[in-house]
Protein backbone atom coordinates (compact mmCIF):
# COMPACT_ATOMS: atom_id res chain seq x y z
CA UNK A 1 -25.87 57.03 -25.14
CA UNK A 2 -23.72 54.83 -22.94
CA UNK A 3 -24.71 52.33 -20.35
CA UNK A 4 -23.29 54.23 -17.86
CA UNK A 5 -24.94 57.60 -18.66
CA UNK A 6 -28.52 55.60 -19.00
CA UNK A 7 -28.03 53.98 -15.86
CA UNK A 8 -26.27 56.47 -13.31
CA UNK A 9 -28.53 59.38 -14.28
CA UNK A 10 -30.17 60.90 -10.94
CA UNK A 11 -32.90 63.05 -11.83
CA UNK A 12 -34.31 64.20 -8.75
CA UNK A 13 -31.15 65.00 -6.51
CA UNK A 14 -27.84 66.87 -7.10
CA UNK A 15 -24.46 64.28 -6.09
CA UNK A 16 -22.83 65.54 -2.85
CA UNK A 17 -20.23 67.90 -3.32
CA UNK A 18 -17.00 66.15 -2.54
CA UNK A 19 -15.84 68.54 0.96
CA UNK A 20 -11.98 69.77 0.07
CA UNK A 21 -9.15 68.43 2.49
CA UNK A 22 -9.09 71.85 4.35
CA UNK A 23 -12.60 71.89 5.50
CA UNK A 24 -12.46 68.46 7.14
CA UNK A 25 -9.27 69.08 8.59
CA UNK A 26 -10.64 71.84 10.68
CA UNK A 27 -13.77 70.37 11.37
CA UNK A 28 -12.37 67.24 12.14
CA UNK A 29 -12.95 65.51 15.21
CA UNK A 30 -10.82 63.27 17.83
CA UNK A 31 -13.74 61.06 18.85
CA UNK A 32 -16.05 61.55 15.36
CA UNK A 33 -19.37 60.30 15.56
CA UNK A 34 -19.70 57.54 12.80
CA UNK A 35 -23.06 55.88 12.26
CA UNK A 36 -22.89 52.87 10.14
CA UNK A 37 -26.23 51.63 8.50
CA UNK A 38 -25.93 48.00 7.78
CA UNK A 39 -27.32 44.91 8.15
CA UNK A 40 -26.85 42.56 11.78
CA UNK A 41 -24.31 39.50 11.50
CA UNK A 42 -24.91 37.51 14.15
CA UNK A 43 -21.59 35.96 14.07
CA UNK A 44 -20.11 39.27 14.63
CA UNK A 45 -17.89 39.13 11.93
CA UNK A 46 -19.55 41.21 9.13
CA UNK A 47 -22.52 43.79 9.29
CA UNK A 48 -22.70 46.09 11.91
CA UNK A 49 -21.00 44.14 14.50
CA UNK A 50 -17.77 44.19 12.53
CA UNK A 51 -18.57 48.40 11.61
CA UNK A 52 -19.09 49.28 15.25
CA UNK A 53 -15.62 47.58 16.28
CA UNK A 54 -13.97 49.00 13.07
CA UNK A 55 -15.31 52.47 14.42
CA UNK A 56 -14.17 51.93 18.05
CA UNK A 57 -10.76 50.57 16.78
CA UNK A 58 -10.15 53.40 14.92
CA UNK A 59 -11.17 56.00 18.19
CA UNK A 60 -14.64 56.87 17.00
CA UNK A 61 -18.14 56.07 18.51
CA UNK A 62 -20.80 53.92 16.99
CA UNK A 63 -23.83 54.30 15.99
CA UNK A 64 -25.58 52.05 14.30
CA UNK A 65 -29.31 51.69 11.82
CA UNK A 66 -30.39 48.05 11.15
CA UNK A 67 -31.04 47.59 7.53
CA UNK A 68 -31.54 43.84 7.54
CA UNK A 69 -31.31 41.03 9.92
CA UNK A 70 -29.27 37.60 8.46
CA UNK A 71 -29.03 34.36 9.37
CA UNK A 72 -25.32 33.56 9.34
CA UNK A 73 -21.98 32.26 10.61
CA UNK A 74 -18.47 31.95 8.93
CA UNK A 75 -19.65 29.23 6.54
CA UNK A 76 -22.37 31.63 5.26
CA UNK A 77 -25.77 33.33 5.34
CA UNK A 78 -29.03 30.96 5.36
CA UNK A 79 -31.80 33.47 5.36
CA UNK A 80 -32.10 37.56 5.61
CA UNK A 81 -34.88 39.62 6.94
CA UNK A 82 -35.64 43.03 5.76
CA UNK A 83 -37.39 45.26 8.39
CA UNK A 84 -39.87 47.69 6.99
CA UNK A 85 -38.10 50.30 5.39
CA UNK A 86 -40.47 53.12 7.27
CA UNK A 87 -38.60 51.71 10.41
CA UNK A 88 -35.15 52.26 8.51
CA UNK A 89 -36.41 56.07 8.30
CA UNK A 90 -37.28 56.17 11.92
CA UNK A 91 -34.29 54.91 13.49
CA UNK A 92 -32.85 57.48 10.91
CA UNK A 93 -34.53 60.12 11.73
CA UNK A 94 -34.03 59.08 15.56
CA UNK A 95 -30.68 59.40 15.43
CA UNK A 96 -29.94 62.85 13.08
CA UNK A 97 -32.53 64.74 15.08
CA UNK A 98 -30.65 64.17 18.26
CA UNK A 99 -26.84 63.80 17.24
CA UNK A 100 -24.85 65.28 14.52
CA UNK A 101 -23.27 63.05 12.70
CA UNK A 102 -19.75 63.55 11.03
CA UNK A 103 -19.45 59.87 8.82
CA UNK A 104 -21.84 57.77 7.83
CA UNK A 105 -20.87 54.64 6.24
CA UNK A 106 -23.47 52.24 4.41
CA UNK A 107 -23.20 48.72 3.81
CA UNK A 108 -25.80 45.96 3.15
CA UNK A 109 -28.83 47.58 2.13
CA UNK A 110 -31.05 44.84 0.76
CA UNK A 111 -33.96 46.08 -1.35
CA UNK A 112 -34.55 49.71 -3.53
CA UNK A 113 -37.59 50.62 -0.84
CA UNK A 114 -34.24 50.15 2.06
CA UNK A 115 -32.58 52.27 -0.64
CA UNK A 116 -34.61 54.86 -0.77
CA UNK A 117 -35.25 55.55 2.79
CA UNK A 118 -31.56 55.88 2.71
CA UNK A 119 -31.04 58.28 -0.07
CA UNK A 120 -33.94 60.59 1.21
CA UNK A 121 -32.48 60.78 4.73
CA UNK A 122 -29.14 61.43 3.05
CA UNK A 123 -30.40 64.32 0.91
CA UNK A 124 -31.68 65.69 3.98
CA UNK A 125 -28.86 65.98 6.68
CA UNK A 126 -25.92 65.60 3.99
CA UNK A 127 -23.13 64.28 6.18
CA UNK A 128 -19.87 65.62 5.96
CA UNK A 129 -18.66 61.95 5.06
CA UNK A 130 -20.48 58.82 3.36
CA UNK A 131 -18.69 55.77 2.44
CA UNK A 132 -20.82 52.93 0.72
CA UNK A 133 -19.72 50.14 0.76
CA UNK A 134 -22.19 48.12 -1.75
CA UNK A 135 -22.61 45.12 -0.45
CA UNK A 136 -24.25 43.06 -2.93
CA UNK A 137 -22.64 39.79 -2.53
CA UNK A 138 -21.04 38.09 0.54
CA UNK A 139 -17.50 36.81 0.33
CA UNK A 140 -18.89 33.09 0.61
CA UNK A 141 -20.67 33.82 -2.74
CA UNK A 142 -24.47 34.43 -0.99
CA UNK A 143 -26.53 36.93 -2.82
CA UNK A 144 -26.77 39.72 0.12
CA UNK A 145 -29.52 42.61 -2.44
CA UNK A 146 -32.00 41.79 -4.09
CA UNK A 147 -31.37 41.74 -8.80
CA UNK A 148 -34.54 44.34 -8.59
CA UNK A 149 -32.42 46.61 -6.30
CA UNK A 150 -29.34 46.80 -8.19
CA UNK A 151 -30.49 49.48 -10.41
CA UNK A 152 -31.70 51.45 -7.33
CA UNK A 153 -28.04 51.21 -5.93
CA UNK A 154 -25.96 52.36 -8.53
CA UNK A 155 -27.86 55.84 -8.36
CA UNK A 156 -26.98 55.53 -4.72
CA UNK A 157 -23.35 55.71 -5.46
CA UNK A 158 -22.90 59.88 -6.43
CA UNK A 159 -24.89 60.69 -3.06
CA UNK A 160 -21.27 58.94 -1.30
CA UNK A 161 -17.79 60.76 -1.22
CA UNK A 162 -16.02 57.14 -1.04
CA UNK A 163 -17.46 53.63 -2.67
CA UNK A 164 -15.60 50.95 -1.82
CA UNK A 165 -16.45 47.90 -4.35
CA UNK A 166 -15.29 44.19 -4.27
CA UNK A 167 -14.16 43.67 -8.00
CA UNK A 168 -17.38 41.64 -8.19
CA UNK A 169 -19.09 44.55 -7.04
CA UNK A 170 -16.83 47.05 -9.10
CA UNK A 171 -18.03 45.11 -12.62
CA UNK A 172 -22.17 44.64 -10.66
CA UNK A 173 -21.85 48.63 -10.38
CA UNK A 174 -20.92 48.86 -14.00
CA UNK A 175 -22.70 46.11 -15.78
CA UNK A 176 -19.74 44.29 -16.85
CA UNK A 177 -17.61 41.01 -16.58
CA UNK A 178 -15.24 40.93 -13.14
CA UNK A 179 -12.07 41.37 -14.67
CA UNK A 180 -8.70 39.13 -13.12
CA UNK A 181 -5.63 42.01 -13.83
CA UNK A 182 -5.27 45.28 -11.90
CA UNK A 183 -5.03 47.39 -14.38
CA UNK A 184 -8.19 45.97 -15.82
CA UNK A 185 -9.55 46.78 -12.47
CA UNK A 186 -8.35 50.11 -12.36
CA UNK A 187 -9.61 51.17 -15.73
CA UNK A 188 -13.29 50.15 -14.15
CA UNK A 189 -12.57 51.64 -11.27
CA UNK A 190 -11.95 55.25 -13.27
CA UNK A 191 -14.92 54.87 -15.14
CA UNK A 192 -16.90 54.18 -12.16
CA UNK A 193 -15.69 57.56 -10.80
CA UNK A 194 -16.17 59.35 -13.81
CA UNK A 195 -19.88 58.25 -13.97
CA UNK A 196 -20.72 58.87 -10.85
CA UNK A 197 -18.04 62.23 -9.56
CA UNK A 198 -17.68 59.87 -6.71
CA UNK A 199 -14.45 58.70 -5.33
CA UNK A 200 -13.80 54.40 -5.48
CA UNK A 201 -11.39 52.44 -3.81
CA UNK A 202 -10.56 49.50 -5.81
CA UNK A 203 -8.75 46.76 -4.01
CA UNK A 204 -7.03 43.87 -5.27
CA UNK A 205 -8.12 41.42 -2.36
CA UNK A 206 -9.64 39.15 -5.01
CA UNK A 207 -6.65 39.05 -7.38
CA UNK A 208 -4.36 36.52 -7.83
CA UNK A 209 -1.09 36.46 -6.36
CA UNK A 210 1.16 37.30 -3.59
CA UNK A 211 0.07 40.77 -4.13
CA UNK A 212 -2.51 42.93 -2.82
CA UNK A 213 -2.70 46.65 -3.55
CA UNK A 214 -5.35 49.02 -3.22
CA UNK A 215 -5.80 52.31 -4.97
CA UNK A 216 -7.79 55.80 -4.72
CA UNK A 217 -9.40 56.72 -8.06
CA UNK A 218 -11.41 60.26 -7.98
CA UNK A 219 -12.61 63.00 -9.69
CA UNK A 220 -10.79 65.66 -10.66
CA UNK A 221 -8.47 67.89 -7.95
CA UNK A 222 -10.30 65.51 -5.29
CA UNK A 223 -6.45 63.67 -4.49
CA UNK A 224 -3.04 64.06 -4.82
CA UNK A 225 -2.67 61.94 -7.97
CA UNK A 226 -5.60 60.69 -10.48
CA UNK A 227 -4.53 57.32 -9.18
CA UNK A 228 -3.00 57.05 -5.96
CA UNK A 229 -2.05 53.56 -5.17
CA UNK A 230 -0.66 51.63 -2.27
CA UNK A 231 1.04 48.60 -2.46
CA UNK A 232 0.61 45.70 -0.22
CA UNK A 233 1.16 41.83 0.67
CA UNK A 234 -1.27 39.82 0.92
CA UNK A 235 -2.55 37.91 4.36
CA UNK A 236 -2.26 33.93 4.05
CA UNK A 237 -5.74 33.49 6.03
CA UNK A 238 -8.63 31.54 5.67
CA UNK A 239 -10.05 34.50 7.90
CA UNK A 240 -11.74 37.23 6.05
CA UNK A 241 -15.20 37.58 7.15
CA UNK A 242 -16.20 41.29 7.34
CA UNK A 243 -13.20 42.34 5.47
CA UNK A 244 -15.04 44.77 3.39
CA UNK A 245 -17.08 45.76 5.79
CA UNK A 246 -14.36 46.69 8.31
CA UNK A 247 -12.64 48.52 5.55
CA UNK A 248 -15.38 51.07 4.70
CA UNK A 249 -16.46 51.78 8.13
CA UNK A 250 -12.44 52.51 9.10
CA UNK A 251 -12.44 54.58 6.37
CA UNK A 252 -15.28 56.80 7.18
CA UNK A 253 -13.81 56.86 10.91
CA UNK A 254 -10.14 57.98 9.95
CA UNK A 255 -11.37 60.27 6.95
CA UNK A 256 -14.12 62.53 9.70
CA UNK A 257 -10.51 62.64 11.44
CA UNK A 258 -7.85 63.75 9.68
CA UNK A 259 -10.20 64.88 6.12
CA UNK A 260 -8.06 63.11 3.54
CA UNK A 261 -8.84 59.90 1.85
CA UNK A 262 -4.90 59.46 0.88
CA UNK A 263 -4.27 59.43 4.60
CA UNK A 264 -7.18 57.40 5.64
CA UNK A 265 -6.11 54.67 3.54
CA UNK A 266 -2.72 54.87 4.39
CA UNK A 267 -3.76 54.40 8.43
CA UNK A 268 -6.48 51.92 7.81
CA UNK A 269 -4.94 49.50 5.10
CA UNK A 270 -2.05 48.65 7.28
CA UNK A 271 -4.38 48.19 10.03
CA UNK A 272 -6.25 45.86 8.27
CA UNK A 273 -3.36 43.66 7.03
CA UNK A 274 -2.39 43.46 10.81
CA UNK A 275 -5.89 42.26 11.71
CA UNK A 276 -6.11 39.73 8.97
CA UNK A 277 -2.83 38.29 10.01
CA UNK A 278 -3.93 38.39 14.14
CA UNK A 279 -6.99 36.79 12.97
CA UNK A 280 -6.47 32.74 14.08
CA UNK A 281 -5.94 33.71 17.64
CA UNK A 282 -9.97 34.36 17.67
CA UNK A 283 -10.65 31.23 17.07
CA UNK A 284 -14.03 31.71 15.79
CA UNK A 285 -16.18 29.32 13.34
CA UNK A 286 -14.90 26.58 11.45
CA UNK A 287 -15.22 28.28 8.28
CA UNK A 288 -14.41 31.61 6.41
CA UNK A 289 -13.66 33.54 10.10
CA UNK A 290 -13.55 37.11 11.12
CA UNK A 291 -10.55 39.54 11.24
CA UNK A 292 -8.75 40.83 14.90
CA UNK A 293 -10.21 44.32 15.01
CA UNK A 294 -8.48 45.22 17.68
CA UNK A 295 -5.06 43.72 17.16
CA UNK A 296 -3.21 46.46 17.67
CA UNK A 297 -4.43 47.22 21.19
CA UNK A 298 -1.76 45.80 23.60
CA UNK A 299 -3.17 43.77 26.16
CA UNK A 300 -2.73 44.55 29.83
CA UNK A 301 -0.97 42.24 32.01
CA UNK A 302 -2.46 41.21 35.07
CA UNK A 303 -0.11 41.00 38.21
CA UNK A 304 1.76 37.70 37.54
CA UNK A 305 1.15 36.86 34.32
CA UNK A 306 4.79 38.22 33.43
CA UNK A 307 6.71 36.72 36.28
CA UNK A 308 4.52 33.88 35.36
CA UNK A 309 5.55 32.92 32.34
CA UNK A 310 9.47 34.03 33.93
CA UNK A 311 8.60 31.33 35.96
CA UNK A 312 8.17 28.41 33.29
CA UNK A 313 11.69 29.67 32.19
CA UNK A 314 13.38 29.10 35.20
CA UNK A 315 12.25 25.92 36.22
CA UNK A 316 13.75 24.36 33.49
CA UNK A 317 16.96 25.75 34.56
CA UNK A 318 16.29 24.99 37.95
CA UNK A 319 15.99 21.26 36.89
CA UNK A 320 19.22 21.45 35.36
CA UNK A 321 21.03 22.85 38.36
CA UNK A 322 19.66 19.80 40.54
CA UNK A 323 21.40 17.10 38.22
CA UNK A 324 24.78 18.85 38.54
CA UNK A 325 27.41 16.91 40.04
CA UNK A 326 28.05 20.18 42.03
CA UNK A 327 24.72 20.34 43.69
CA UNK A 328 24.89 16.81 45.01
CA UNK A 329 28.25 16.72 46.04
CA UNK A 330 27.43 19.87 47.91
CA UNK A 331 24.20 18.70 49.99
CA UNK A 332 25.81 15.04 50.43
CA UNK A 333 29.36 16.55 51.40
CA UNK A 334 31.54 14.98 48.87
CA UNK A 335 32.40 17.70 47.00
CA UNK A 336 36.12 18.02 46.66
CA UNK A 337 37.23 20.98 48.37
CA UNK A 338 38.83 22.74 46.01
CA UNK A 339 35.84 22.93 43.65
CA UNK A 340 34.23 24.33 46.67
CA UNK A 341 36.68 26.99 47.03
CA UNK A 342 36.87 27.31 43.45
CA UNK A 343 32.88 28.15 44.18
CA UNK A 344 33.62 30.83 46.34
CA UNK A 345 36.34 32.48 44.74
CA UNK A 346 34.18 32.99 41.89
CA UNK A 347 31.55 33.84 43.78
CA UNK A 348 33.27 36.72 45.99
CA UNK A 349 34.58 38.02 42.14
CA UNK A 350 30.97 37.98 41.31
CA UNK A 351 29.03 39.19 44.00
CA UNK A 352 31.61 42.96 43.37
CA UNK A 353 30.48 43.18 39.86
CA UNK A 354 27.03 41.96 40.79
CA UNK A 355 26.53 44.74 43.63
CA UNK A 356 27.67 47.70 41.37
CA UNK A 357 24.53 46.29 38.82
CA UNK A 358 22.43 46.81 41.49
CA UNK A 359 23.94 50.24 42.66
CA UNK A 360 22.74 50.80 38.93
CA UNK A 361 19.20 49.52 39.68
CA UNK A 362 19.05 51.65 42.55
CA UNK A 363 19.60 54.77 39.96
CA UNK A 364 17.05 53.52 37.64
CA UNK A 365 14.37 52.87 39.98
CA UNK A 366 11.01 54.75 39.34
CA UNK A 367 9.99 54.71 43.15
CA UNK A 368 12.38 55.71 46.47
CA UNK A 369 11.04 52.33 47.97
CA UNK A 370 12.66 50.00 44.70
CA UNK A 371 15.70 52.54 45.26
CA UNK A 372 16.39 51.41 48.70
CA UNK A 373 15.63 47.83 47.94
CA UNK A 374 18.30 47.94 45.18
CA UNK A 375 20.59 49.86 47.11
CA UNK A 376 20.40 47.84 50.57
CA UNK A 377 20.45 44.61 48.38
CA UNK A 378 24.15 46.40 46.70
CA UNK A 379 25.14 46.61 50.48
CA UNK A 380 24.35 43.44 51.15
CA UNK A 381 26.09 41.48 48.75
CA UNK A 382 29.59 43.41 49.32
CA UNK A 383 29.30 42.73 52.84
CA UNK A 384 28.38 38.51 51.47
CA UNK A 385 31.94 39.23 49.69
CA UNK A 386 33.83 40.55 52.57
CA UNK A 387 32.84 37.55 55.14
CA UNK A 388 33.58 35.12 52.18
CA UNK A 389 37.19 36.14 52.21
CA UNK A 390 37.46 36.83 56.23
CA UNK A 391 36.06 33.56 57.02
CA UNK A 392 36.62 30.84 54.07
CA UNK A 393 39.13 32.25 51.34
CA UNK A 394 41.58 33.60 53.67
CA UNK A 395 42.06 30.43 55.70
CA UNK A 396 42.81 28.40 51.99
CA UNK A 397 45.31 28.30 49.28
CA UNK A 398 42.94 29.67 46.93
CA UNK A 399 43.62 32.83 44.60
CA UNK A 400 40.90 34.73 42.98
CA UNK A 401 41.09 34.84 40.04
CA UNK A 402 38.41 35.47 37.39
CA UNK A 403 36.54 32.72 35.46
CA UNK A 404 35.16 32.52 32.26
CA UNK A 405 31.69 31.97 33.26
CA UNK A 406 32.23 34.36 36.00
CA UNK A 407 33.40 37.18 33.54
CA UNK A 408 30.45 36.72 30.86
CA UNK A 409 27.74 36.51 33.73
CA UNK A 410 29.05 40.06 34.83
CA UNK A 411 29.34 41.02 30.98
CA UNK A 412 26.20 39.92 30.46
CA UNK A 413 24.54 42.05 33.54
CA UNK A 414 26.99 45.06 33.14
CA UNK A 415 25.27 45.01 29.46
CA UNK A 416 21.67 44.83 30.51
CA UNK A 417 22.92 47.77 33.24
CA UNK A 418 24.05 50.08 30.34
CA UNK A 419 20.89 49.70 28.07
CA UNK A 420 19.27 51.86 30.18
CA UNK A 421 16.45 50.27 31.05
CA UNK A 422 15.49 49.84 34.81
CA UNK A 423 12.66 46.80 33.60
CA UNK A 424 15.71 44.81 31.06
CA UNK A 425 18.26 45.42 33.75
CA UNK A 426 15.53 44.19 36.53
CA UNK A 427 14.97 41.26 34.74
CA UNK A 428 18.55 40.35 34.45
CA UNK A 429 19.31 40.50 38.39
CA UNK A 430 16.21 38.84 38.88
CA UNK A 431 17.77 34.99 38.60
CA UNK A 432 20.36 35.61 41.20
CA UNK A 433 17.56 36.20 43.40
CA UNK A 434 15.42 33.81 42.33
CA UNK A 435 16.98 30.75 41.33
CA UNK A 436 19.52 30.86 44.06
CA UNK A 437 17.14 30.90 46.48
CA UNK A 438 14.97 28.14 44.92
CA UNK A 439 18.32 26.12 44.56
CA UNK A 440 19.34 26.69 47.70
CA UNK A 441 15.56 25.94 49.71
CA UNK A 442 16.03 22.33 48.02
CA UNK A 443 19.65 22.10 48.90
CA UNK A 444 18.97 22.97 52.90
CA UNK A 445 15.91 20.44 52.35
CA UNK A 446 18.38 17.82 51.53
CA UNK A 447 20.81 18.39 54.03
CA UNK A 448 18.36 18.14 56.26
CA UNK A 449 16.51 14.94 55.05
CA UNK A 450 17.99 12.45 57.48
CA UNK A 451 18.73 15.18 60.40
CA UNK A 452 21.98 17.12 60.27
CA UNK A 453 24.57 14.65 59.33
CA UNK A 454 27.74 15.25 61.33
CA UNK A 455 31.38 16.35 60.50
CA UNK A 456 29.66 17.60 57.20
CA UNK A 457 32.28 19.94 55.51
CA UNK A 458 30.00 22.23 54.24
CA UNK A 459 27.15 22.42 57.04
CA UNK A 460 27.67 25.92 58.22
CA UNK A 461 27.52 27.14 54.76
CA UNK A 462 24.27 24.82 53.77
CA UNK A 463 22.02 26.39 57.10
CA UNK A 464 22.73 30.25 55.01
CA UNK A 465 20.18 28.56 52.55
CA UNK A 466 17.62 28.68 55.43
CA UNK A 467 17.48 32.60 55.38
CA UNK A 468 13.89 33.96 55.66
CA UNK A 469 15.27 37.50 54.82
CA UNK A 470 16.43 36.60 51.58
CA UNK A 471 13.06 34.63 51.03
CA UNK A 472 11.69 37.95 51.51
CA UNK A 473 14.14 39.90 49.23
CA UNK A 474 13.39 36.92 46.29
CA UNK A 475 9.52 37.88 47.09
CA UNK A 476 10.39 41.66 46.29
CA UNK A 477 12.34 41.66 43.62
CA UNK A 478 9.75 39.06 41.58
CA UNK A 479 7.08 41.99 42.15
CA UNK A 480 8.91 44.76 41.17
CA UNK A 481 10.15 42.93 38.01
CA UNK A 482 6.21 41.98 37.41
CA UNK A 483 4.96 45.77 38.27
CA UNK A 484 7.90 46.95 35.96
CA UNK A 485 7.02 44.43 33.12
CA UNK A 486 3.09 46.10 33.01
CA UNK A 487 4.59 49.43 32.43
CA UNK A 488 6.89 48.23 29.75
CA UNK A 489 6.18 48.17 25.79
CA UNK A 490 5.93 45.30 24.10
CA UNK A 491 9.35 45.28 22.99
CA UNK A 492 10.75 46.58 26.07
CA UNK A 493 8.99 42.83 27.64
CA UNK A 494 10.29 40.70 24.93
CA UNK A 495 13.69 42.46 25.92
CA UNK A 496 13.09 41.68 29.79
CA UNK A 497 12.58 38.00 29.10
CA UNK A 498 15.49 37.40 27.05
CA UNK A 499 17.75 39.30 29.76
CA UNK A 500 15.87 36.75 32.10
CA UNK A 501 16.86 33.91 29.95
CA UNK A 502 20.05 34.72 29.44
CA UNK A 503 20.88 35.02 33.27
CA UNK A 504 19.03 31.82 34.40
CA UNK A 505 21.56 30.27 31.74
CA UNK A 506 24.27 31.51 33.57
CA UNK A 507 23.42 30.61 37.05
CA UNK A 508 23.44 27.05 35.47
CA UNK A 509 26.76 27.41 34.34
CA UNK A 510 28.59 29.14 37.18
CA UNK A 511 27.08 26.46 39.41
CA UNK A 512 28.92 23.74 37.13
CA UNK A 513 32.08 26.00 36.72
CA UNK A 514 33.65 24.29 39.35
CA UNK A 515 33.71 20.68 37.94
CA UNK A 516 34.95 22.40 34.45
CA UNK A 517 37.67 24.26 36.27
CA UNK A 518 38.90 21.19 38.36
């Protein structure tokens, strides 16, 4: 008689039949109810701290039996408590009697009286979905069940529908030597279901390698394949507290969803990856840390926080418009004239290619309020162009013609116009706005440092930089840029800021055109 047949015998209960694709897909459940019956990691990274976010990250709601208290961070556990196990069957029974339950997924367990409580509550209610995860030792190497219990655990495993085994816990479950190759680990992995009529993950997380598949092994007609495995890389981080345990419980969460383990793993195992690799941002513990459960969740902006940030870009580019030559001729009034008409020449090109971008604004604006604004704004700036060439360009030898600078600004804007995108194309106008008026504030506030200074050449056209109205309109078009920014997606945002970048860029250079040109 083998080991396996000695050991895995269960006398005195039938294994759970293994439910058939079909049935959970129609009694499957948007919001399942998943209670997870684990031990408490203070830390939060393991236990049932890391099941109940695995369970809320995946759309279910937690519920949660305490199995055994630890004391424990990320450098390991220091001492564990196991509650009497007649309170296990209490909170139990506390929980079945009131709510149904669609997954249950196990975890530390601790000692075979804990074990027991379990099985006879699960012989009793028979949830549609049990995952065990056996938890027997923790990834720092701590002994988390008792040697005596081992026994009492692998007869636990045919009352699951999914066990999901370390490869230290794969060989414990067996009685044999961890083995260092997948296929090695495979091979257990089929015997283990064979044994037991009980399907096993068996993940390659402790392999060797760059490497790090997983793979369904089940009975017979239970998946698609006899072995269904899916590849994957694997996560440089020191941060994998709770891996195992967020696994199981994401399982049991997707699998009361959508009622096929191939699926399931396919949601959760890229999910998991992503959370391992968002895991340094937590910052938590100076040792083995926890994953980013909730990675994937995209967090909202706050008013300002986009604009914010906008803001960081374009002082630097503010900075670099002060030092031109252009800018100080202009406030002190040295600046030759004909790099001041040059100026406006290119500015009167600009300001017609500018207005019919934010015509094109007006179109794309969500709200008849940010349609107006664009639209008056459009107004305003061909009416800027028509008093440039009544009242300064007419009265010099100057020809329009168009610039270099000039002509990729406009490119540049007529690009971020045809994308489509009222936030991008938002974004891109935004400078014009922006840093003009900044520049300008700190031009007038030179000009006027010592009191006007008379016969200055370009006076008249220095007191424009004094407008409150276009204060105002630089006010607006930052909020509509930062209300437009919370709507966007994340790539949408990343889009907006390099549009942003881009433009601010430009405004340097078509303020230092001039000296180029001359």
């Amino acid at each position: 008689m083998s080991l396996l047949s000695t050991t895995l015998a269960i006398p005195a209960a039938t294994p759970f039949p293994n439910p058939s694709a079909a049935a959970l897909t129609a009694a499957g459940r948007d919001v399942p109810r998943v209670l997870a019956i684990a031990g408490s990691d203070p830390s939060g990274g393991a236990g049932i701290q890391a099941d109940l976010k695995s369970i809320a990250a995946h759309g279910g709601y937690g519920m949660a039996a305490i199995t055994a208290l630890t004391a424990q961070n990320t450098r390991g556990v220091t001492a564990v408590h196991v509650p009497p196990a007649s309170f296990l069957a209490q909170q139990l029974a506390a929980i079945s009697d009131d709510i149904h339950v669609d997954a249950v997924k196990i975890g530390m367990l601790g000692d075979a009286e804990v074990i027991a409580a379990v099985r006879t509550w699960l012989e009793k209610v028979r949830p549609a979905v049990v995952v065990l995860d056996p938890v027997m030792v923790a990834t720092s190497g701590d002994r988390l069940l008792q040697e005596s219990a081992e026994a009492a655990l692998r007869n636990l495993v045919p009352l699951a529908h999914l066990v999901t085994p370390n490869l230290a816990e794969l060989a414990m479950l067996l009685e044999e030597d961890v083995q260092d190759t997948w296929e090695a680990a495979l091979e257990q992995g089929r015997r283990l279901a064979d044994a037991t009529g009980t399907a096993v993950l068996v993940k390659g997380g402790h392999l060797q390698g760059s490497s790090c598949p997983d793979a369904l092994i089940g009975p017979a007609g239970m998946l698609s394949a006899d072995v269904v495995e899916i590849p994957g890389e694997r996560v440089a981080t020191r941060n994998s507290h709770g891996t195992g345990c967020s696994l199981s419980s994401a399982m049991a969460t997707v699998q009361a969803q959508v009622g096929n383990w191939e699926a399931a793993l396919r949601e959760v195992k890229p999910w998991l990856a992503g959370a391992l690799a968002a895991s340094d941002v937590l910052e938590v513990g100076t040792g083995n840390g926890p994953v980013h459960h909730f990675h994937h969740i995209r967090k909202a902006l706050r008013p300002g926080d986009f604009t914010a940030q906008l803001r960081k870009d374009a002082d630097v580019h503010l900075e670099a418009i002060y030092a031109l030559d252009f800018i100080e001729g202009l406030a002190s009034g040295t600046l030759p004239e004909n790099e001041f008409a040059y100026y406006l020449a290119q500015d009167a090109i600009y300001l017609n290619g500018y207005s019919r971008v934010l015509a094109r604004a007006s179109a794309l604006a969500p709200t008849e309020a940010e349609q107006l604004f664009w639209a008056g704004s459009a107004r305003q700036c061909l009416e800027v162009e028509s008093e440039l060439h009544r009242s300064w360009l007419s009265t010099r030898t100057v020809r329009p013609q168009l610039g270099p600078v000039t002509k990729a600004y406009v490119d540049h804007l007529t690009a971020a116009s045809a994308s489509g995108s009222y936030a991008v194309l938002a974004a891109a106008v935004l400078p014009c706005f922006w840093l003009y008026a900044d520049a300008g504030k700190a031009l007038h506030a030179r000009f006027l440092a010592d009191g006007e200074p008379a016969g200055h050449p370009y006076a008249e056209w220095l007191r424009t930089y004094a407008d409150e109205d276009f204060a105002a309109a630089t006010r607006r078009a930052i909020a509509m840029v930062d209300d437009a920014a919370r709507k966007a997606s994340d790539d949408e945002r990343q889009a907006m800021a390099t549009a942003f970048r881009q433009s601010c860029r430009l405004e340097v250079e078509f303020f230092d055109a001039p000296r180029l040109h001359s």
